[in-house]
PDB file of N, CA and C in Angstrom:
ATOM      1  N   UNK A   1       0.850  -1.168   0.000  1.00  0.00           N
ATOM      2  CA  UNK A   1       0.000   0.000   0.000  1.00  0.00           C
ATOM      3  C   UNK A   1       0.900   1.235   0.000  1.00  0.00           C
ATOM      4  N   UNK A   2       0.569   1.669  -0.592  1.00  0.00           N
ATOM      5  CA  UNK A   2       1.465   3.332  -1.290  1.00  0.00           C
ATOM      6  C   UNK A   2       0.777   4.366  -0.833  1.00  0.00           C
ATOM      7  N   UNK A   3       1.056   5.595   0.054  1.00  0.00           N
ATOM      8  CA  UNK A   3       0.585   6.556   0.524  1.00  0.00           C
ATOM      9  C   UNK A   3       1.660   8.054   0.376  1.00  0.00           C
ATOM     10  N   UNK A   4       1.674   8.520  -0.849  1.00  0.00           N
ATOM     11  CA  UNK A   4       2.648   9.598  -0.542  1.00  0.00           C
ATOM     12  C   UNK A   4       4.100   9.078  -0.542  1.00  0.00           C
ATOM     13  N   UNK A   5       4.773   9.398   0.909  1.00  0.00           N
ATOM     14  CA  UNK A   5       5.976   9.311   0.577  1.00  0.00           C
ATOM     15  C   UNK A   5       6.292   7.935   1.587  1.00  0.00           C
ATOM     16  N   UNK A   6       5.232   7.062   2.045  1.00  0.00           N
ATOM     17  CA  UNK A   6       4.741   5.980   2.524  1.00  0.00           C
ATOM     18  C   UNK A   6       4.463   4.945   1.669  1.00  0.00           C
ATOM     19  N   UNK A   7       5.437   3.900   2.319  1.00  0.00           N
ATOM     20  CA  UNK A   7       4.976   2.139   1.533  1.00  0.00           C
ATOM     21  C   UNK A   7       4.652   1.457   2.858  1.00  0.00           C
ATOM     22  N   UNK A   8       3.682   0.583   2.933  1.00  0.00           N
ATOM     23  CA  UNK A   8       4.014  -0.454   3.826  1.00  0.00           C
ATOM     24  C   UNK A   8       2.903  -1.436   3.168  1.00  0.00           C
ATOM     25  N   UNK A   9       3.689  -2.613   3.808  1.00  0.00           N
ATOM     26  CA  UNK A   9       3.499  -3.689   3.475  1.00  0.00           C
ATOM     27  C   UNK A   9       2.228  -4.070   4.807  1.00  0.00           C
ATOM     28  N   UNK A  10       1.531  -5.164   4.333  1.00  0.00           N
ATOM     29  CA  UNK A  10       0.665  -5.354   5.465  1.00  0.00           C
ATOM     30  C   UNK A  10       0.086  -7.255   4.761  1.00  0.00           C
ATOM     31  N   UNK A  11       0.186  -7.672   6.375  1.00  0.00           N
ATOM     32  CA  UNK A  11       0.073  -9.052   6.324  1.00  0.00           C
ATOM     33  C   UNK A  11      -1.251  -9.625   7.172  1.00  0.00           C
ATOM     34  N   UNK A  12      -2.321  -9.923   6.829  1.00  0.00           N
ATOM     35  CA  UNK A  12      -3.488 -10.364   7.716  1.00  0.00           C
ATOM     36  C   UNK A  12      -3.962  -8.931   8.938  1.00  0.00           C
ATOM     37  N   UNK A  13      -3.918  -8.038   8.140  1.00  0.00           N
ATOM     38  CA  UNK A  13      -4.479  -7.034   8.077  1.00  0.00           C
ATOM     39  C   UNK A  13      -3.032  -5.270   9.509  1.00  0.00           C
ATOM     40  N   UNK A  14      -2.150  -6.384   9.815  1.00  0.00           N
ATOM     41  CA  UNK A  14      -1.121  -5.786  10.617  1.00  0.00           C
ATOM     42  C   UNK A  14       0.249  -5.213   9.600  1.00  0.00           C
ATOM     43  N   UNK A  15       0.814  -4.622  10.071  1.00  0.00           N
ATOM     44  CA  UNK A  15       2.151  -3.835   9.198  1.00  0.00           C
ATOM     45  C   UNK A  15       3.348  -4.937   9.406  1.00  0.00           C
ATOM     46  N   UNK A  16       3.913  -5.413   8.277  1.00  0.00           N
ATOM     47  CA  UNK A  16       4.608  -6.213   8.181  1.00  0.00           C
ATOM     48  C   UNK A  16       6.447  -5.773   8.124  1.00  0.00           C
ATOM     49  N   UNK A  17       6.093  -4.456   7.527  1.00  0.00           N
ATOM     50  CA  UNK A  17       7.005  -3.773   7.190  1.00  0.00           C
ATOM     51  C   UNK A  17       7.054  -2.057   6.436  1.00  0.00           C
ATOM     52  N   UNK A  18       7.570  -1.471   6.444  1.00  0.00           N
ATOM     53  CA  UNK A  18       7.467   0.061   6.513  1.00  0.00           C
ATOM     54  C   UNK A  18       8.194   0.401   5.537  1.00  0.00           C
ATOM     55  N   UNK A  19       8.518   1.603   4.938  1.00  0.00           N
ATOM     56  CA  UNK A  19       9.344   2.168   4.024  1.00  0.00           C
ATOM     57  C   UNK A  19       9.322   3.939   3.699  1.00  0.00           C
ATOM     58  N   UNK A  20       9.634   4.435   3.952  1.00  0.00           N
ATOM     59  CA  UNK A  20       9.353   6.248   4.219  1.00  0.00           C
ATOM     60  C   UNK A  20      10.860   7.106   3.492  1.00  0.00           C
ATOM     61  N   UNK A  21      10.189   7.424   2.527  1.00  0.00           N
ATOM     62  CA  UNK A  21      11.667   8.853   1.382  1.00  0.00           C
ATOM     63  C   UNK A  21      11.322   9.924   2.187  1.00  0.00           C
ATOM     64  N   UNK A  22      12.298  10.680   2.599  1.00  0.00           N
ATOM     65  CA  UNK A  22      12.171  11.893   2.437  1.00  0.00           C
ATOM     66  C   UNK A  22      13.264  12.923   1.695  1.00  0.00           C
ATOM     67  N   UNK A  23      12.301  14.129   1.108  1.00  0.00           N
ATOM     68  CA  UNK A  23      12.770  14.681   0.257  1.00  0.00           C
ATOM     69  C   UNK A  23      14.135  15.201   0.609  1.00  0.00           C
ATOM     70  N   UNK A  24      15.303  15.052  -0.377  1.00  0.00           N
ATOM     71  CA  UNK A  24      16.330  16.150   0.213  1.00  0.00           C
ATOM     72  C   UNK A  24      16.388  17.146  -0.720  1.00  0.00           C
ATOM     73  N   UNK A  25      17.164  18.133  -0.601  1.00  0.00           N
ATOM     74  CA  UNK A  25      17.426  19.648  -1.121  1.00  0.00           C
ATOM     75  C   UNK A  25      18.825  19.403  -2.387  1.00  0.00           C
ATOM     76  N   UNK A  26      17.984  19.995  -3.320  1.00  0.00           N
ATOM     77  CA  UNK A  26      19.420  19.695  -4.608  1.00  0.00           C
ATOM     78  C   UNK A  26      19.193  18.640  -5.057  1.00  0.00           C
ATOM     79  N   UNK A  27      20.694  18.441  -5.488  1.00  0.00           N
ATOM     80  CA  UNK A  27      21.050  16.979  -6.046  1.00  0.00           C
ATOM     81  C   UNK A  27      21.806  16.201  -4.724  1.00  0.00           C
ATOM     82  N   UNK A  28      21.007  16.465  -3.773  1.00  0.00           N
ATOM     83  CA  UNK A  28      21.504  15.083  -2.778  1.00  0.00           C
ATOM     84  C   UNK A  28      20.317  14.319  -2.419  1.00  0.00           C
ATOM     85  N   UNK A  29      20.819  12.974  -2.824  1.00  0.00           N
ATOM     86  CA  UNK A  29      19.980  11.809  -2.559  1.00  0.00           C
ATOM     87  C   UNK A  29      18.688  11.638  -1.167  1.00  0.00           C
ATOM     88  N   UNK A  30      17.579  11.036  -1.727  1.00  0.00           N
ATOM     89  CA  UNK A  30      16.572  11.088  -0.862  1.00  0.00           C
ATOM     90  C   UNK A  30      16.996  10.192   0.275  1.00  0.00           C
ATOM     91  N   UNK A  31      16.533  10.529   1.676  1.00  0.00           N
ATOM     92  CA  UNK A  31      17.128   9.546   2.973  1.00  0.00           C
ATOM     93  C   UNK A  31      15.710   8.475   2.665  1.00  0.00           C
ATOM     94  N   UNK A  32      15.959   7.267   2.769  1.00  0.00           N
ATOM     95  CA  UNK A  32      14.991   6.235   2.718  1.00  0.00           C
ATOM     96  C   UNK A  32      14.764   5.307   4.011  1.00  0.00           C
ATOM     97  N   UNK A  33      13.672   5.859   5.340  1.00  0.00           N
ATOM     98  CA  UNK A  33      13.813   4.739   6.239  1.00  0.00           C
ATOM     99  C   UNK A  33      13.321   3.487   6.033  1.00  0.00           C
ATOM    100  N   UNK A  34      13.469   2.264   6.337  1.00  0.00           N
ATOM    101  CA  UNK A  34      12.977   0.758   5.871  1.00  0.00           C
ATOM    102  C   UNK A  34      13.321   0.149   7.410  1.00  0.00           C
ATOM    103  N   UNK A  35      11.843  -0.339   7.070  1.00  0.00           N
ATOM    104  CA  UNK A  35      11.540  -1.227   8.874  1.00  0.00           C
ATOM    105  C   UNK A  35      10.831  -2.360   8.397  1.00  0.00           C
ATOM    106  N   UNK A  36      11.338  -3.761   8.604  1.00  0.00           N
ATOM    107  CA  UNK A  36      10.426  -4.807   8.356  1.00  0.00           C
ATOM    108  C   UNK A  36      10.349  -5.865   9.513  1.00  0.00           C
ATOM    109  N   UNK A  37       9.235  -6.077  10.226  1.00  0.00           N
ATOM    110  CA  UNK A  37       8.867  -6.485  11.219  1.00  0.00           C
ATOM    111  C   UNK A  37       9.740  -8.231  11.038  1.00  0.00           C
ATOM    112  N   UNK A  38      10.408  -8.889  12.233  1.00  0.00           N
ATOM    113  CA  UNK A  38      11.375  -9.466  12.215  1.00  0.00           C
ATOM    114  C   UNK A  38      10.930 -10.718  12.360  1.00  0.00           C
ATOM    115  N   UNK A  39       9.638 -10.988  12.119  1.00  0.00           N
ATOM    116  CA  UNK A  39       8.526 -12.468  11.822  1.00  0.00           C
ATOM    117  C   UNK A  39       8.805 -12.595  10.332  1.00  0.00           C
ATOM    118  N   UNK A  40       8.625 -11.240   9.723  1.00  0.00           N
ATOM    119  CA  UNK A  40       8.797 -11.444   7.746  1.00  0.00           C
ATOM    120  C   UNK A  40       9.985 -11.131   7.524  1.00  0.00           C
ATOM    121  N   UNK A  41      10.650 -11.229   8.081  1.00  0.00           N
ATOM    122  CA  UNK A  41      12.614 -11.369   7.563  1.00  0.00           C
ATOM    123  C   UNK A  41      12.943 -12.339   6.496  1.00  0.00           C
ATOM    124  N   UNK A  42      13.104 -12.138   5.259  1.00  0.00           N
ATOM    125  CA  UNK A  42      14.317 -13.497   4.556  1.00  0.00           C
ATOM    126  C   UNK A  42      13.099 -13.785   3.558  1.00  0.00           C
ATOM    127  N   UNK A  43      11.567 -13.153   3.784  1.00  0.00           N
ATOM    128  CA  UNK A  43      10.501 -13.686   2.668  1.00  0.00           C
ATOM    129  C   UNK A  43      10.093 -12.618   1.502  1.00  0.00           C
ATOM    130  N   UNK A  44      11.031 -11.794   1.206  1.00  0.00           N
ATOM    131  CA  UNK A  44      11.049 -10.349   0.011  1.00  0.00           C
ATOM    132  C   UNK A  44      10.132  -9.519   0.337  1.00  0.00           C
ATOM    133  N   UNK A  45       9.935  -9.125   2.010  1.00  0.00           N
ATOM    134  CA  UNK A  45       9.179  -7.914   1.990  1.00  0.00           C
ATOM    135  C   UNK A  45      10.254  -6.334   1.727  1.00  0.00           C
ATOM    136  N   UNK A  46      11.228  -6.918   2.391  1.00  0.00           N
ATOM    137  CA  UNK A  46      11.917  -5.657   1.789  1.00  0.00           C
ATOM    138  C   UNK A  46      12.268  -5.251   1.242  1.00  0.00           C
ATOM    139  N   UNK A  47      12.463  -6.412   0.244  1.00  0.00           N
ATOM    140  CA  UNK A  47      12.972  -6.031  -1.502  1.00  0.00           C
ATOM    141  C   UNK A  47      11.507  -5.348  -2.112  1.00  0.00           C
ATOM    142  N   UNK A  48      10.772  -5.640  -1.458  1.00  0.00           N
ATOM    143  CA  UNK A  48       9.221  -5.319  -2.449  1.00  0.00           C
ATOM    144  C   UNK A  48       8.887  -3.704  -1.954  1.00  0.00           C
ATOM    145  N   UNK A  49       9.305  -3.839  -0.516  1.00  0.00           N
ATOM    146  CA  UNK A  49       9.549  -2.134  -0.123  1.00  0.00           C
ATOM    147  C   UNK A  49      10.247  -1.604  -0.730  1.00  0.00           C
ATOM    148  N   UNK A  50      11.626  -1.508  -0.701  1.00  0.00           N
ATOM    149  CA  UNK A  50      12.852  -1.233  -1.480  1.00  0.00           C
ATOM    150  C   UNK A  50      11.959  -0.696  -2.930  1.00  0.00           C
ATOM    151  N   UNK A  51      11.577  -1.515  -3.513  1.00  0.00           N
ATOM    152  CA  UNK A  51      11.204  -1.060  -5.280  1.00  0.00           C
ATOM    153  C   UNK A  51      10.200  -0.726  -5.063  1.00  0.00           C
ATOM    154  N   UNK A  52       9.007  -0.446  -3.965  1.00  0.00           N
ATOM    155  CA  UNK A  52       7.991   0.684  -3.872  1.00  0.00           C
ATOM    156  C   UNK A  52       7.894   2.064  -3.689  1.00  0.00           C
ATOM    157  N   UNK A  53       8.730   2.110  -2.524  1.00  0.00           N
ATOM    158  CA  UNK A  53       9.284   3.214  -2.021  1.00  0.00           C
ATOM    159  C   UNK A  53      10.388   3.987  -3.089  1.00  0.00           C
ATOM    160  N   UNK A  54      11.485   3.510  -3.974  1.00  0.00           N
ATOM    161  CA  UNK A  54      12.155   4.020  -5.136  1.00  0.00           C
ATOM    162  C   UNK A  54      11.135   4.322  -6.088  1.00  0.00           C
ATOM    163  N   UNK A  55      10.442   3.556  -6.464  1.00  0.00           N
ATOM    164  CA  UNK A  55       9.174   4.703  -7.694  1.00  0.00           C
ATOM    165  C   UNK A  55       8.501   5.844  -6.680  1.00  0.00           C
ATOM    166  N   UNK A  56       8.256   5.194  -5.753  1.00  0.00           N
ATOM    167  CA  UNK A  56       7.588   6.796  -5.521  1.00  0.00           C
ATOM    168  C   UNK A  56       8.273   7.320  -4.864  1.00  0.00           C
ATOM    169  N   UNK A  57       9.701   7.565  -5.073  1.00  0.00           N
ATOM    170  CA  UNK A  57      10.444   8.945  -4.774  1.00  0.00           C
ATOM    171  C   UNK A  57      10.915   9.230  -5.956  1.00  0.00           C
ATOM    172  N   UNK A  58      10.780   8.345  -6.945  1.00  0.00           N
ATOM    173  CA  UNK A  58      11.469   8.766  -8.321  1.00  0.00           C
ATOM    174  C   UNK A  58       9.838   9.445  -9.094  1.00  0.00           C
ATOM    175  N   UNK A  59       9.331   9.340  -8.294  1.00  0.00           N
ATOM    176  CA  UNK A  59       7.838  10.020  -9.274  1.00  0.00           C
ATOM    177  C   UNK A  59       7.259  11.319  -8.548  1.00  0.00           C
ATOM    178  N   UNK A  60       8.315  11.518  -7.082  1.00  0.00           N
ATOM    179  CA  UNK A  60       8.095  12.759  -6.872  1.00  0.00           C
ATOM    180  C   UNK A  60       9.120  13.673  -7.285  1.00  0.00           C
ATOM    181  N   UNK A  61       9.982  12.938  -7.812  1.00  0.00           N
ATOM    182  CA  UNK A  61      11.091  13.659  -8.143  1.00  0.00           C
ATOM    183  C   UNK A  61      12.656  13.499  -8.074  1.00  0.00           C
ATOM    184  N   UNK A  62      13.101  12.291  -6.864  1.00  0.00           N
ATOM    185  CA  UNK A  62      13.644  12.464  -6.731  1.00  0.00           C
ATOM    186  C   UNK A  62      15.304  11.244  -8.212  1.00  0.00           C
ATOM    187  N   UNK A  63      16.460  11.516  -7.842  1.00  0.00           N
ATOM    188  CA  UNK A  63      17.429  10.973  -8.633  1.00  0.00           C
ATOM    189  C   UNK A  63      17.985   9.897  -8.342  1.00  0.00           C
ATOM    190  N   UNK A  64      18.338  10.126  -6.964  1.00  0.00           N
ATOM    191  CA  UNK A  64      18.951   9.142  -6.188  1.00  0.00           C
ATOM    192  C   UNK A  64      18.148   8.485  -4.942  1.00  0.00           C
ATOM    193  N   UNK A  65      18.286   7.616  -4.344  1.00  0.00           N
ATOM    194  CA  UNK A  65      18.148   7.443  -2.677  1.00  0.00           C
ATOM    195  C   UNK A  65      19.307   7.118  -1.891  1.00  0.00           C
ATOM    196  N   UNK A  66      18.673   6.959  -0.879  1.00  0.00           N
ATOM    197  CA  UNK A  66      20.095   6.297   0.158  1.00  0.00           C
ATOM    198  C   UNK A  66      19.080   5.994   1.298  1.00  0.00           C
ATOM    199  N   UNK A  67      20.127   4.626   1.782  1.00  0.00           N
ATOM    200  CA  UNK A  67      19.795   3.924   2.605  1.00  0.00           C
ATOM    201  C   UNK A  67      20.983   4.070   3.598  1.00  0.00           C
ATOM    202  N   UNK A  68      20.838   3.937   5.110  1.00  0.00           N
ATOM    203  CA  UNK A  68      21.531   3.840   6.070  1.00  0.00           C
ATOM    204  C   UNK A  68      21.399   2.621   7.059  1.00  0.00           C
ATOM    205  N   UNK A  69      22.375   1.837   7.631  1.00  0.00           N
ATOM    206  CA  UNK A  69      22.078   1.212   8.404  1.00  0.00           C
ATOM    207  C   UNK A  69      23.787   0.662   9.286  1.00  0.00           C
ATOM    208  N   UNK A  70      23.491   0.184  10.573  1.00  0.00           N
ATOM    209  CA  UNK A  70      24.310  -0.512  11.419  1.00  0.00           C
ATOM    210  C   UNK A  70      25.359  -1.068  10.101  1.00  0.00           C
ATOM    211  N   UNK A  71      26.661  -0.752  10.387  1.00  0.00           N
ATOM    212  CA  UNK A  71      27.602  -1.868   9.296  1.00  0.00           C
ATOM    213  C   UNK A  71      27.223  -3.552   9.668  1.00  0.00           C
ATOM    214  N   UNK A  72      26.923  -3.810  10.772  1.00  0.00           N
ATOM    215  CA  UNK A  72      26.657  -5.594  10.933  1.00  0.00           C
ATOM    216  C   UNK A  72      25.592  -5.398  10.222  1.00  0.00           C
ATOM    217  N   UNK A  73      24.523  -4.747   9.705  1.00  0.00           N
ATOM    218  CA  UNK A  73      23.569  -5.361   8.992  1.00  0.00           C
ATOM    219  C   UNK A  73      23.951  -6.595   7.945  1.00  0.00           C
ATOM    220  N   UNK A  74      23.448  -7.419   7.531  1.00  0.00           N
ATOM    221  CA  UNK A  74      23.925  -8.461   6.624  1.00  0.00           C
ATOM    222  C   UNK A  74      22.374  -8.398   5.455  1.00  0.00           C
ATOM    223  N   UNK A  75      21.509  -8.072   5.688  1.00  0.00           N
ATOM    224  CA  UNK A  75      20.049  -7.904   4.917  1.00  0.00           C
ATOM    225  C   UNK A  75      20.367  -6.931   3.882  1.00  0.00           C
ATOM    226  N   UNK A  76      21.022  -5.687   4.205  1.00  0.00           N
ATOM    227  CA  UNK A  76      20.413  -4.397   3.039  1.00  0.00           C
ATOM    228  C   UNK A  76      21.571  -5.117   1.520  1.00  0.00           C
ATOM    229  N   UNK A  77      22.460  -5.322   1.247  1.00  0.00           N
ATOM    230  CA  UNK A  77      22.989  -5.775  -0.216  1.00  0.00           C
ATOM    231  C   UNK A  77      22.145  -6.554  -0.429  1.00  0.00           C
ATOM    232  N   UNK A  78      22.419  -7.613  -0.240  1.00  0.00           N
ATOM    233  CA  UNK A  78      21.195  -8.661  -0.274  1.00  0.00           C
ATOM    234  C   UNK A  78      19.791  -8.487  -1.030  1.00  0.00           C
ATOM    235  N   UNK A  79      19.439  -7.215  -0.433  1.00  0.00           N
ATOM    236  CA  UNK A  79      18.106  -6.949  -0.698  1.00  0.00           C
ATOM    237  C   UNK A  79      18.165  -5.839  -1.721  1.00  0.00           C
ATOM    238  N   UNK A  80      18.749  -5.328  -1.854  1.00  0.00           N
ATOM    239  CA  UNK A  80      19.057  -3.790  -3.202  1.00  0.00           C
ATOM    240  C   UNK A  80      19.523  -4.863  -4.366  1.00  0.00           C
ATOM    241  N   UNK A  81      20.313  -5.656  -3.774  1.00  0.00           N
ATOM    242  CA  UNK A  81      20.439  -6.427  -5.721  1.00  0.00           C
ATOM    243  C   UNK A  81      19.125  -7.303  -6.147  1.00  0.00           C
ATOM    244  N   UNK A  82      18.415  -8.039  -4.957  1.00  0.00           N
ATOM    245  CA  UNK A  82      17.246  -8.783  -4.983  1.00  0.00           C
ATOM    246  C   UNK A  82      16.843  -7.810  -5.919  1.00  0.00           C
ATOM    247  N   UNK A  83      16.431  -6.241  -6.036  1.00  0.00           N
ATOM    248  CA  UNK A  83      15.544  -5.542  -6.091  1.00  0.00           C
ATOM    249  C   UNK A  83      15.610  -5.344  -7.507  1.00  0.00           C
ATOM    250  N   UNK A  84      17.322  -5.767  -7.988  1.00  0.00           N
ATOM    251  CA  UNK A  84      17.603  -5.060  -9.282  1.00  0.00           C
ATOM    252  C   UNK A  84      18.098  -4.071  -9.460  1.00  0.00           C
ATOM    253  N   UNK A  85      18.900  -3.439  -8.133  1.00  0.00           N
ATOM    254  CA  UNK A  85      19.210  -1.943  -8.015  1.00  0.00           C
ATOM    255  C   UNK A  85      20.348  -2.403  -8.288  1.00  0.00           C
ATOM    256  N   UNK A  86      21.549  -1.062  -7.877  1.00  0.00           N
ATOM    257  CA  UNK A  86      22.818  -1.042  -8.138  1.00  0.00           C
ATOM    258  C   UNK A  86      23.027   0.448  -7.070  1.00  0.00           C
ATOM    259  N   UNK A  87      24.065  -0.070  -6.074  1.00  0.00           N
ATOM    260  CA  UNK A  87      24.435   0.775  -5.180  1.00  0.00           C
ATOM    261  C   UNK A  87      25.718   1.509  -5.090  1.00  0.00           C
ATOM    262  N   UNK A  88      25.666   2.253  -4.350  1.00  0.00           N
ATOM    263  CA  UNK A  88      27.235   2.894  -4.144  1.00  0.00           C
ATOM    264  C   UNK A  88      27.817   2.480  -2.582  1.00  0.00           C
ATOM    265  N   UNK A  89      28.555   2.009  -2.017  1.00  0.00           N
ATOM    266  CA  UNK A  89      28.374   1.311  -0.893  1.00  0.00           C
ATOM    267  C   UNK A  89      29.380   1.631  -0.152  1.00  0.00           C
ATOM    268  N   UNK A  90      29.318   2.621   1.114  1.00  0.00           N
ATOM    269  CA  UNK A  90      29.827   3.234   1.533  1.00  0.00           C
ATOM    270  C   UNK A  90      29.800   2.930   3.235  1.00  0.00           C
ATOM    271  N   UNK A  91      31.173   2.076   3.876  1.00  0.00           N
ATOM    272  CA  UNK A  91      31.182   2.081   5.269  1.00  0.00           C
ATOM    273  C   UNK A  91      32.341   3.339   6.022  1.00  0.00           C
ATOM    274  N   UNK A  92      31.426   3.651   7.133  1.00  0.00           N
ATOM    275  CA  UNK A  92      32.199   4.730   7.744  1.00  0.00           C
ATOM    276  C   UNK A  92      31.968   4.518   9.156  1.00  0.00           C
ATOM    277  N   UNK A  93      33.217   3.799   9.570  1.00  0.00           N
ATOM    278  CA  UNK A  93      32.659   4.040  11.157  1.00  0.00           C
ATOM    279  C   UNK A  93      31.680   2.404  11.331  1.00  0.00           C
ATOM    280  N   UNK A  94      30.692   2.739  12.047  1.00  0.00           N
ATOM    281  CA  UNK A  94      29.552   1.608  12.658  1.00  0.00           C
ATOM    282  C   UNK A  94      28.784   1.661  11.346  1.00  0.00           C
ATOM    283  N   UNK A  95      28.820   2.318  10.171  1.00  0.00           N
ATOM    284  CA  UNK A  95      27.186   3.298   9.668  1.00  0.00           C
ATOM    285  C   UNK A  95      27.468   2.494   8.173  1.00  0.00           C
ATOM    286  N   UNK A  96      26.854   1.673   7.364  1.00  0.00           N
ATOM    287  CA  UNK A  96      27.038   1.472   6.294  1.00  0.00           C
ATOM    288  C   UNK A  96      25.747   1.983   5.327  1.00  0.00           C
ATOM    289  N   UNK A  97      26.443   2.834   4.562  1.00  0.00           N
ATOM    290  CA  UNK A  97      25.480   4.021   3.340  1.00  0.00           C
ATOM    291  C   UNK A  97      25.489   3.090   1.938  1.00  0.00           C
ATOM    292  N   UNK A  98      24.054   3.072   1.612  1.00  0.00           N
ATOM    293  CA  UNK A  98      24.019   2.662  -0.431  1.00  0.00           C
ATOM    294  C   UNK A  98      23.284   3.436  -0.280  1.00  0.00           C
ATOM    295  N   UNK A  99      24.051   4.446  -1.725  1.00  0.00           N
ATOM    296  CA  UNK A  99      23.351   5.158  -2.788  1.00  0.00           C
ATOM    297  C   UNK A  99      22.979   4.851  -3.761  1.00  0.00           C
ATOM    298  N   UNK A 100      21.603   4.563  -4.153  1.00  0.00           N
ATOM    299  CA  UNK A 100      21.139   4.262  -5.772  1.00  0.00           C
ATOM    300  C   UNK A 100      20.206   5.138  -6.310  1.00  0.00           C
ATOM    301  N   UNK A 101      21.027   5.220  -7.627  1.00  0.00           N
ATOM    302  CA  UNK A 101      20.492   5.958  -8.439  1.00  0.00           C
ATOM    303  C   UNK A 101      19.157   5.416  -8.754  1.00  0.00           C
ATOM    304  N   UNK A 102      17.897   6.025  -9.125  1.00  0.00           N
ATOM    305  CA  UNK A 102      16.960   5.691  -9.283  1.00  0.00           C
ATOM    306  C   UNK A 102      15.904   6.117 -10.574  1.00  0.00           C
ATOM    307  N   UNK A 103      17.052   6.517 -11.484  1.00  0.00           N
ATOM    308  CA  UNK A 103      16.495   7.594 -12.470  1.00  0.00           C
ATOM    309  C   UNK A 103      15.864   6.144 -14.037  1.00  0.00           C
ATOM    310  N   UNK A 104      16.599   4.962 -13.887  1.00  0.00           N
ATOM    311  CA  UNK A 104      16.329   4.060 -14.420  1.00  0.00           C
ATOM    312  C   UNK A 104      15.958   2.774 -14.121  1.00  0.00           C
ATOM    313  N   UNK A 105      14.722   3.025 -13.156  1.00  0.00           N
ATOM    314  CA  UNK A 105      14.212   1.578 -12.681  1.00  0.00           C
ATOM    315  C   UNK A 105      13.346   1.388 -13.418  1.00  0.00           C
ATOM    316  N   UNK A 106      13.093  -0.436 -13.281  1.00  0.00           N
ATOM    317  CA  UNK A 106      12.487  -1.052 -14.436  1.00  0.00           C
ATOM    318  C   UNK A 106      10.951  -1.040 -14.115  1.00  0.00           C
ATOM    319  N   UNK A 107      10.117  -1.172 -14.976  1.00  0.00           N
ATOM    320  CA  UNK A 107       8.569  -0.566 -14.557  1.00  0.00           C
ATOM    321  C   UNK A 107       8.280   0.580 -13.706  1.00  0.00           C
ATOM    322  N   UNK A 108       8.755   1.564 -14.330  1.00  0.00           N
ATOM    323  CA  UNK A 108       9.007   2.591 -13.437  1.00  0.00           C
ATOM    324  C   UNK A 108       7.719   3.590 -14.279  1.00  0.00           C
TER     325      UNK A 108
END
């Protein structure tokens, strides 16, 4: 379900998982939060967020996104190539950053 700058996923009528762009200023990439409830881990809700949430920031406008998370994450690559994306992949510290461009996604 698509609301604005809102995706979420929903399973037997509860939120399974979340997904929220917000706009940035210029040409710097939209911040993308992604939350998927840890019962639907490993079954493509977040890849299905991931490519909901990228059209509709690429249909409000935006070029790029970015994702942030813990460097131990082991889910977010995983899930951006699931998606068909292509990242820029950036660790600093605890904090691991992908930037994807979003100007050529497929069924877009």
């Amino acid at each position: 379900m698509t609301s604005g700058a809102v995706v979420s996923a929903l399973a037997g009528g509860k939120v399974a998982g979340r997904a929220e762009f917000t706009p940035a200023e210029g040409e710097d990439p939209w911040p993308v939060d992604l939350w998927v409830d840890p019962a639907w881990h490993r079954r493509g809700v977040g890849t299905r967020l991931l490519t909901d949430v990228a059209r509709a920031a690429r249909s409000a406008g935006a070029d790029e996104i970015v994702l942030t998370a813990p460097s131990d994450t082991k889910a977010v690559l995983p899930m951006v190539l699931a998606a068909g994306m292509r990242g820029r992949i950036r660790m600093a510290g605890d904090t691991l950053t992908v930037r994807i461009a979003i100007t050529d996604l497929r069924g877009s």
